[in-house]
N, C-alpha and C. Protein backbone atom coordinates (compact mmCIF):
# COMPACT_ATOMS: atom_id res chain seq x y z
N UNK A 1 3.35 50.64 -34.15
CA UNK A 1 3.66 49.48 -33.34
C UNK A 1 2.68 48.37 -33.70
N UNK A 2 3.03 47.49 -33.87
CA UNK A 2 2.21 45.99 -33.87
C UNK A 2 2.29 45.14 -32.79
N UNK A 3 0.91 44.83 -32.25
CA UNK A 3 0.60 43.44 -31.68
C UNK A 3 0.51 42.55 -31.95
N UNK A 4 0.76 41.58 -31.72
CA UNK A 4 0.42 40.26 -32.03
C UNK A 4 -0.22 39.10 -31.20
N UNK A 5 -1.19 38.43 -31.50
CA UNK A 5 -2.01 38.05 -30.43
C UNK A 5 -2.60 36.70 -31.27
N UNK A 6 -2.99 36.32 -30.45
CA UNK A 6 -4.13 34.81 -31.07
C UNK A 6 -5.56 34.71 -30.47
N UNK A 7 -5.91 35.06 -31.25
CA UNK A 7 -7.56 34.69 -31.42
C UNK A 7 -8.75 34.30 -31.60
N UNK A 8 -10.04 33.91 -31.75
CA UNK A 8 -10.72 33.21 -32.12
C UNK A 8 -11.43 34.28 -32.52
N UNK A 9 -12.46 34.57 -33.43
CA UNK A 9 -13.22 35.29 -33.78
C UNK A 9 -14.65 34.65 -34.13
N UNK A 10 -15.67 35.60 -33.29
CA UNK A 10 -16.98 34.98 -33.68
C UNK A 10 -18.28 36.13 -34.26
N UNK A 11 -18.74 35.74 -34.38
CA UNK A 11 -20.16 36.50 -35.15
C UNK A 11 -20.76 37.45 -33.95
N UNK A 12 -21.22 36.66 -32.58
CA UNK A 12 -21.85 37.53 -31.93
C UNK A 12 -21.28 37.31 -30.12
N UNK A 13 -21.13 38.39 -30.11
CA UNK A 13 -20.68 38.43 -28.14
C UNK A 13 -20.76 37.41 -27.31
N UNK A 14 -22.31 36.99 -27.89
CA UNK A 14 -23.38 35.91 -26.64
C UNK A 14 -22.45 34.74 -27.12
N UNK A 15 -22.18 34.51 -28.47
CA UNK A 15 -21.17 33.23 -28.95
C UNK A 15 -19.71 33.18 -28.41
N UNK A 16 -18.96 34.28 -28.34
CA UNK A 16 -17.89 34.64 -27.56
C UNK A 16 -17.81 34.13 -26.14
N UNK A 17 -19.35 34.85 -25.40
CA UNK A 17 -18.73 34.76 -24.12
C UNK A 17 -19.19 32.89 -23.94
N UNK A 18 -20.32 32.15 -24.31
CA UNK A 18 -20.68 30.88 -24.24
C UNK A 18 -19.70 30.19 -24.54
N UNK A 19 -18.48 30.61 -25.23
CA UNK A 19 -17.78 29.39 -25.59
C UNK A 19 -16.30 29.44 -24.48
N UNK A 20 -16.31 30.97 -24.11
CA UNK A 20 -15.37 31.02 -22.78
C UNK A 20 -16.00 30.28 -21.88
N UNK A 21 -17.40 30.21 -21.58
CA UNK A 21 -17.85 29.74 -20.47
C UNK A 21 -17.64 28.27 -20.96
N UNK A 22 -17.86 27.68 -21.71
CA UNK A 22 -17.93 25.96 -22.20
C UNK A 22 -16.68 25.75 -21.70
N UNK A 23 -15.89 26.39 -22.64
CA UNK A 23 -14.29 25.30 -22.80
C UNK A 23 -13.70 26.02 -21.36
N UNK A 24 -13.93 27.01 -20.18
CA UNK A 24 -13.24 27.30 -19.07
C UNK A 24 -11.57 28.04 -19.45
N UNK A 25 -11.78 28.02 -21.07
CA UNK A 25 -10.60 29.27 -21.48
C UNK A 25 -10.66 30.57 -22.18
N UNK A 26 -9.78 31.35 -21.96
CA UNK A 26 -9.62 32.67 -22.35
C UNK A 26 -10.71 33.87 -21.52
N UNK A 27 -10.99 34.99 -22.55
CA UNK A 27 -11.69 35.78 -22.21
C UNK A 27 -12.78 36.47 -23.50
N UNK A 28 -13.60 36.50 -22.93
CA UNK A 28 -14.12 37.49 -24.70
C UNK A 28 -14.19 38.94 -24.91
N UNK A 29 -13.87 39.35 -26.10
CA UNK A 29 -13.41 40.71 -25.54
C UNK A 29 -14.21 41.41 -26.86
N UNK A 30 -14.36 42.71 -27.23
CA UNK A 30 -15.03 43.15 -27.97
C UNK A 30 -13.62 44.01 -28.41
N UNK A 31 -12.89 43.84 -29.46
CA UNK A 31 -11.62 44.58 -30.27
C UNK A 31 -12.05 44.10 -32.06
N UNK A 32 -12.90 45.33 -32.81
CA UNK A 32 -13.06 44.77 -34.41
C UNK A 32 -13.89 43.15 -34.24
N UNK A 33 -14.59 43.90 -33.56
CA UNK A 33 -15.54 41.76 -33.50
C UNK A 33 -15.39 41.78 -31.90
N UNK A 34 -16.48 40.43 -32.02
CA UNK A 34 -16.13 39.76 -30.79
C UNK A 34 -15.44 38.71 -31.17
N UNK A 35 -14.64 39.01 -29.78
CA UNK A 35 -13.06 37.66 -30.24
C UNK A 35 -12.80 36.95 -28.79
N UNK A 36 -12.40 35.87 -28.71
CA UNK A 36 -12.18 34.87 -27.49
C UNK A 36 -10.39 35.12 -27.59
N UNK A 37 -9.37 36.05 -26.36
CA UNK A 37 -7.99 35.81 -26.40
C UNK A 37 -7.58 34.81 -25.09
N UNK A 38 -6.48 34.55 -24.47
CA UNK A 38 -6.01 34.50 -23.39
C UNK A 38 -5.86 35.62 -23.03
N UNK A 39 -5.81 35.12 -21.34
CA UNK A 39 -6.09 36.44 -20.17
C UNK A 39 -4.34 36.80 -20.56
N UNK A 40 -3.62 36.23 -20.84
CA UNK A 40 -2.11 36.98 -21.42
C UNK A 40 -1.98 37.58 -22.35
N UNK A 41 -2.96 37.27 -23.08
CA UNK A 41 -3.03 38.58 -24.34
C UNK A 41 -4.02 39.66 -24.14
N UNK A 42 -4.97 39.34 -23.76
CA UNK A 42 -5.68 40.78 -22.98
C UNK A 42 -4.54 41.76 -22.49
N UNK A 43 -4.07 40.97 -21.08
CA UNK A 43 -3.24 41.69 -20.95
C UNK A 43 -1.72 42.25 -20.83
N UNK A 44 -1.72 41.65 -22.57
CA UNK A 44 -0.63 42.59 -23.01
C UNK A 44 -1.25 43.62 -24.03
N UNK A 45 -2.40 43.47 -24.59
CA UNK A 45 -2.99 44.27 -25.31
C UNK A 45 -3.24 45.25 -24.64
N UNK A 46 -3.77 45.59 -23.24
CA UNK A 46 -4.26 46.32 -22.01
C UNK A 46 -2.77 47.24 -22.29
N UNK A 47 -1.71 47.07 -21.59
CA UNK A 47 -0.84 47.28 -21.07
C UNK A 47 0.46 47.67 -22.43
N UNK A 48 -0.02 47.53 -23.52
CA UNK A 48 -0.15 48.02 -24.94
C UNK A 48 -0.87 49.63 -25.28
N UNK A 49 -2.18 49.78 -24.42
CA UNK A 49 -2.92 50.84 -24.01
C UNK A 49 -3.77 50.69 -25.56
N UNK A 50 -4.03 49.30 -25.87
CA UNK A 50 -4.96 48.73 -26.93
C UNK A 50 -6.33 49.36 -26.41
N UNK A 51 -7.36 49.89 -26.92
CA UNK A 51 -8.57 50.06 -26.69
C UNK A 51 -9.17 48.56 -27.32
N UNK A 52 -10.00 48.26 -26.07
CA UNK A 52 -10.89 47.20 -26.15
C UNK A 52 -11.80 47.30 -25.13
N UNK A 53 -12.99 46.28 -24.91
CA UNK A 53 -13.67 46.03 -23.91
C UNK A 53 -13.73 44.49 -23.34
N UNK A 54 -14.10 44.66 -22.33
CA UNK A 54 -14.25 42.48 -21.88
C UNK A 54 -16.02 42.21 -22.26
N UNK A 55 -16.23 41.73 -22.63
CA UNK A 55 -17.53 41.10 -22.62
C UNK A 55 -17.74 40.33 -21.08
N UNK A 56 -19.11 40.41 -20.84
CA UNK A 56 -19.49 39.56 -19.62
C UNK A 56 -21.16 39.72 -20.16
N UNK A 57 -21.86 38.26 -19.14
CA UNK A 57 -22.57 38.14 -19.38
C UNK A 57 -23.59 38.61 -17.74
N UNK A 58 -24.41 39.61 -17.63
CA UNK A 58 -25.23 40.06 -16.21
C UNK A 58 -26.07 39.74 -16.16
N UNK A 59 -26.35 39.10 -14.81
CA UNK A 59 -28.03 38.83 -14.35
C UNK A 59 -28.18 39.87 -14.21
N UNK A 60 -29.87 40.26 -14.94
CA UNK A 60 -30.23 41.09 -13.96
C UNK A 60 -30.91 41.42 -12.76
N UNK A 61 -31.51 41.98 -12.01
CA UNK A 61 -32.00 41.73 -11.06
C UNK A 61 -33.72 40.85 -11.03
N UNK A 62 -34.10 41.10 -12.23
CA UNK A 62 -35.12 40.06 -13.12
C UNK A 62 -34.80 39.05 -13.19
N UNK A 63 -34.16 38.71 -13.38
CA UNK A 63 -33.14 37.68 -13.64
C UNK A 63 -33.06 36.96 -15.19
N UNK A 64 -33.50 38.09 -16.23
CA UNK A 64 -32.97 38.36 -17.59
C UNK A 64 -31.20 38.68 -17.75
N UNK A 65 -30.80 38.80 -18.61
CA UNK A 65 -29.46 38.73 -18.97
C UNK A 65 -29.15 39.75 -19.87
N UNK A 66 -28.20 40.34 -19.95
CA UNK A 66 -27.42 41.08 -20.53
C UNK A 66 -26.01 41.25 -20.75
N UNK A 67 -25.72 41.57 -22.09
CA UNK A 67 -24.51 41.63 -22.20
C UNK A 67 -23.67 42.61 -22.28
N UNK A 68 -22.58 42.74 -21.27
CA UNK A 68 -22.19 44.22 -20.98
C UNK A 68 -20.63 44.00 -21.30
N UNK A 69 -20.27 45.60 -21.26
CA UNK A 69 -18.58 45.73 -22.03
C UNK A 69 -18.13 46.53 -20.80
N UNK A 70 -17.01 46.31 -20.47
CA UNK A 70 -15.98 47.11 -19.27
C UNK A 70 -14.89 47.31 -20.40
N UNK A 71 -15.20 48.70 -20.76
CA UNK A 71 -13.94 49.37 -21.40
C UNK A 71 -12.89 48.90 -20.86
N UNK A 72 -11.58 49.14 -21.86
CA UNK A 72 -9.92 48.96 -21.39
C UNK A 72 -9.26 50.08 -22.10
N UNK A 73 -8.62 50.92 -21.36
CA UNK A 73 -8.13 51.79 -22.17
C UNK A 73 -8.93 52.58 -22.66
């Protein structure tokens, strides 16, 4: 089966999720790279039973940062 999807692809997560946060679109997701999709292609990729993760960016209780993955599939 093939998906088909549109993407942005970047070098590193922290670049992924900064540029979701800038432009207020898509999501960043960790699938072969970190990649910026729409929340409609997430989830049709999801619901595809695509293995991926979402990127997010966590305070921590330090209030250092980290970057964490919520499996999909």
């Amino acid at each position: 089966m093939t998906i088909e999807y549109q993407a942005i692809d970047f070098e590193t997560a922290h670049e992924a999720i900064q540029w979701t946060e800038a432009s207020g679109k898509g999501v960043a997701i960790l699938l072969d790279g970190p990649k910026v999709v729409s929340q409609d292609d997430a989830d049709r990729l999801a619901a595809a039973g695509v293995e991926f993760a979402y990127l997010h960016d966590h305070e921590m209780p330090d209030g250092t940062h980290r970057i964490v993955t919520v499996p999909v599939n």
